[in-house]
N, C-alpha and C. Protein backbone atom coordinates (compact mmCIF):
# COMPACT_ATOMS: atom_id res chain seq x y z
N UNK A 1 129.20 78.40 116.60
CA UNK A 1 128.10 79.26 116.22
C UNK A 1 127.07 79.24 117.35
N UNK A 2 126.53 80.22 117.64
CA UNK A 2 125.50 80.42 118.96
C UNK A 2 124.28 79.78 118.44
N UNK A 3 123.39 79.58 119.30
CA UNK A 3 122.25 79.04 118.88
C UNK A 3 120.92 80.07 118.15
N UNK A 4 121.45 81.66 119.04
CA UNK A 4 120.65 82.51 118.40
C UNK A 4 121.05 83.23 116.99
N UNK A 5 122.10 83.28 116.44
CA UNK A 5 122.70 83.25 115.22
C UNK A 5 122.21 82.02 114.15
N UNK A 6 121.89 81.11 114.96
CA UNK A 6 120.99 79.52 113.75
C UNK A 6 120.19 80.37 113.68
N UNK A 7 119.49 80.14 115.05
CA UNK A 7 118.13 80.26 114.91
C UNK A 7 117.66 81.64 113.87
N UNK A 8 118.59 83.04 114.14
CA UNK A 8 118.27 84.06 113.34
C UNK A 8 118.41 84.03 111.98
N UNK A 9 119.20 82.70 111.39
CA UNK A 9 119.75 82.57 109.69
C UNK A 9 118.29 81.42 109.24
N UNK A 10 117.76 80.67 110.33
CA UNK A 10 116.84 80.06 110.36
C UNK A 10 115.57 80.86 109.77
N UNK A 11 115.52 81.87 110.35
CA UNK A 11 114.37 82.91 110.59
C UNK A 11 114.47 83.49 109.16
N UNK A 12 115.48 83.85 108.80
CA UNK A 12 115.68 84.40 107.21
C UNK A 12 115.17 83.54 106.46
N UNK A 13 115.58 82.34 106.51
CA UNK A 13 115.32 81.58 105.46
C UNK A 13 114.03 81.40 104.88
N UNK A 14 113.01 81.44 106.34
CA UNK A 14 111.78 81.06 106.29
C UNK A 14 110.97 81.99 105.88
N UNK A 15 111.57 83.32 106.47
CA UNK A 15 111.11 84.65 105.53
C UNK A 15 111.03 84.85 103.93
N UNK A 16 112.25 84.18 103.95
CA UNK A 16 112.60 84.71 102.03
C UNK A 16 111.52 83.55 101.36
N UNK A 17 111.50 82.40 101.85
CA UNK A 17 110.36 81.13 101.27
C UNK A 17 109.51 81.92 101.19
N UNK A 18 109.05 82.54 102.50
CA UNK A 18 107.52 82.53 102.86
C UNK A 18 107.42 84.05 100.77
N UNK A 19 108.40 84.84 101.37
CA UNK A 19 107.74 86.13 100.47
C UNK A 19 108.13 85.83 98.73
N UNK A 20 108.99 84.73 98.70
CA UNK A 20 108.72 84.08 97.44
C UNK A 20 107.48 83.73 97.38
N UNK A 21 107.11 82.56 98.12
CA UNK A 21 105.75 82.12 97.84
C UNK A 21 104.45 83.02 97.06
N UNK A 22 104.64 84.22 98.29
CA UNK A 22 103.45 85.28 97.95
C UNK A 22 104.16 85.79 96.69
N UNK A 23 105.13 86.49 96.20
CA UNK A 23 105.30 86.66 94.77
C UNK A 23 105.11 85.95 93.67
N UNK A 24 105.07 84.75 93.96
CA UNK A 24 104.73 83.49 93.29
C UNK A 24 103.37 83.61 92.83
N UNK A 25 102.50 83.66 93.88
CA UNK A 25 101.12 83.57 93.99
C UNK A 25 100.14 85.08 93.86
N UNK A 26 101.10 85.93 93.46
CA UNK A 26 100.28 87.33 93.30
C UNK A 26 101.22 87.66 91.59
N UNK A 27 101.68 86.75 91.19
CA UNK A 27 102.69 87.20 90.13
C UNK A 27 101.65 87.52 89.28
N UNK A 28 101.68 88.24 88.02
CA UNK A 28 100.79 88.78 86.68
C UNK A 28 100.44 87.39 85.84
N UNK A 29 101.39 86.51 85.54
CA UNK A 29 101.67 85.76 84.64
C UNK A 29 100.83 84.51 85.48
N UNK A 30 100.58 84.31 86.55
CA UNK A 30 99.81 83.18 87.46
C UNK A 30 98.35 83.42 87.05
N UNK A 31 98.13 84.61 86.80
CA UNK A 31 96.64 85.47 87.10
C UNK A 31 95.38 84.45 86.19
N UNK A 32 95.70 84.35 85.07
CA UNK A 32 94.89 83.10 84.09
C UNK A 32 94.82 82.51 84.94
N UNK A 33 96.05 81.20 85.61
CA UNK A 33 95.86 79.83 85.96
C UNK A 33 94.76 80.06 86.89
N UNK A 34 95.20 80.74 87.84
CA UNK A 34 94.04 80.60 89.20
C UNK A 34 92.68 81.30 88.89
N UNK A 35 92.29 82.40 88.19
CA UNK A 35 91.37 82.68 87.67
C UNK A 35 90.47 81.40 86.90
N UNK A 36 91.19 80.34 86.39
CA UNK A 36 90.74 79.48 85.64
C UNK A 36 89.88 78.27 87.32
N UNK A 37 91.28 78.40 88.02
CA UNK A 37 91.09 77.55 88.66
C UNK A 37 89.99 77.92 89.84
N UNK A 38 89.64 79.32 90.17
CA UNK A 38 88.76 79.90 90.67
C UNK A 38 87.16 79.60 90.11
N UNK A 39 87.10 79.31 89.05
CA UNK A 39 85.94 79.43 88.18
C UNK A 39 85.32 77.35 88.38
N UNK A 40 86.35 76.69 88.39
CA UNK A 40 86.06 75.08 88.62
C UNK A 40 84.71 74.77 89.38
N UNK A 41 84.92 75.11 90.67
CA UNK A 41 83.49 75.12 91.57
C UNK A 41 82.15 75.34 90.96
N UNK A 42 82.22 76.42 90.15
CA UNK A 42 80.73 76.82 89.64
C UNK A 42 80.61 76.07 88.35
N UNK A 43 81.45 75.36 87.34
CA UNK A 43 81.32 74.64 86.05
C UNK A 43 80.39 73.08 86.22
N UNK A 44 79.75 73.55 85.38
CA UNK A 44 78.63 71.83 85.63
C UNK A 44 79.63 71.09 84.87
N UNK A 45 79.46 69.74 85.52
CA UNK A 45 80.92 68.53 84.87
C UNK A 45 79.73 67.24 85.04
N UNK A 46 79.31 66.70 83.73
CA UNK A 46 78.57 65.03 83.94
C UNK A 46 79.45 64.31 84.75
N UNK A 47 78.43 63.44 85.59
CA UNK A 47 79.48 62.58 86.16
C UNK A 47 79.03 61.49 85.05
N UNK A 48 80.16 60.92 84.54
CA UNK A 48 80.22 59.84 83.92
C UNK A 48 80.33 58.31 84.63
N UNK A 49 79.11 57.73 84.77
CA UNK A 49 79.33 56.26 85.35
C UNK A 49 80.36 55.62 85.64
C-alpha cells in the first residue's frame, strides 16, 4: 500500500469523526443539555464551607 493511499484513508477517517462530532453537537435532541449547560455561568450557587 503507498503511503499516499494511508495517508488519504487517514484523511477520511478524520473527516467522518470530525463531521460526526458537529452532528453530534448541532443535533435537536442535544439542544436542552447545552442550553442548560450554557445558562451555569450566570446561576448564583452558595459556596458551602
Amino acid at each position: 500500500m503507498d503511503t499516499g493511499v494511508l495517508f488519504g484513508i487517514v484523511t477520511l477517517v478524520l473527516l467522518a469523526t470530525f463531521l460526526g462530532g458537529v452532528a453530534w453537537a448541532f443535533s435537536a435532541r442535544r439542544q436542552r443539555e447545552f442550553d442548560a449547560a450554557a445558562q451555569l455561568p450566570l446561576q448564583d450557587h452558595e459556596v458551602q464551607p
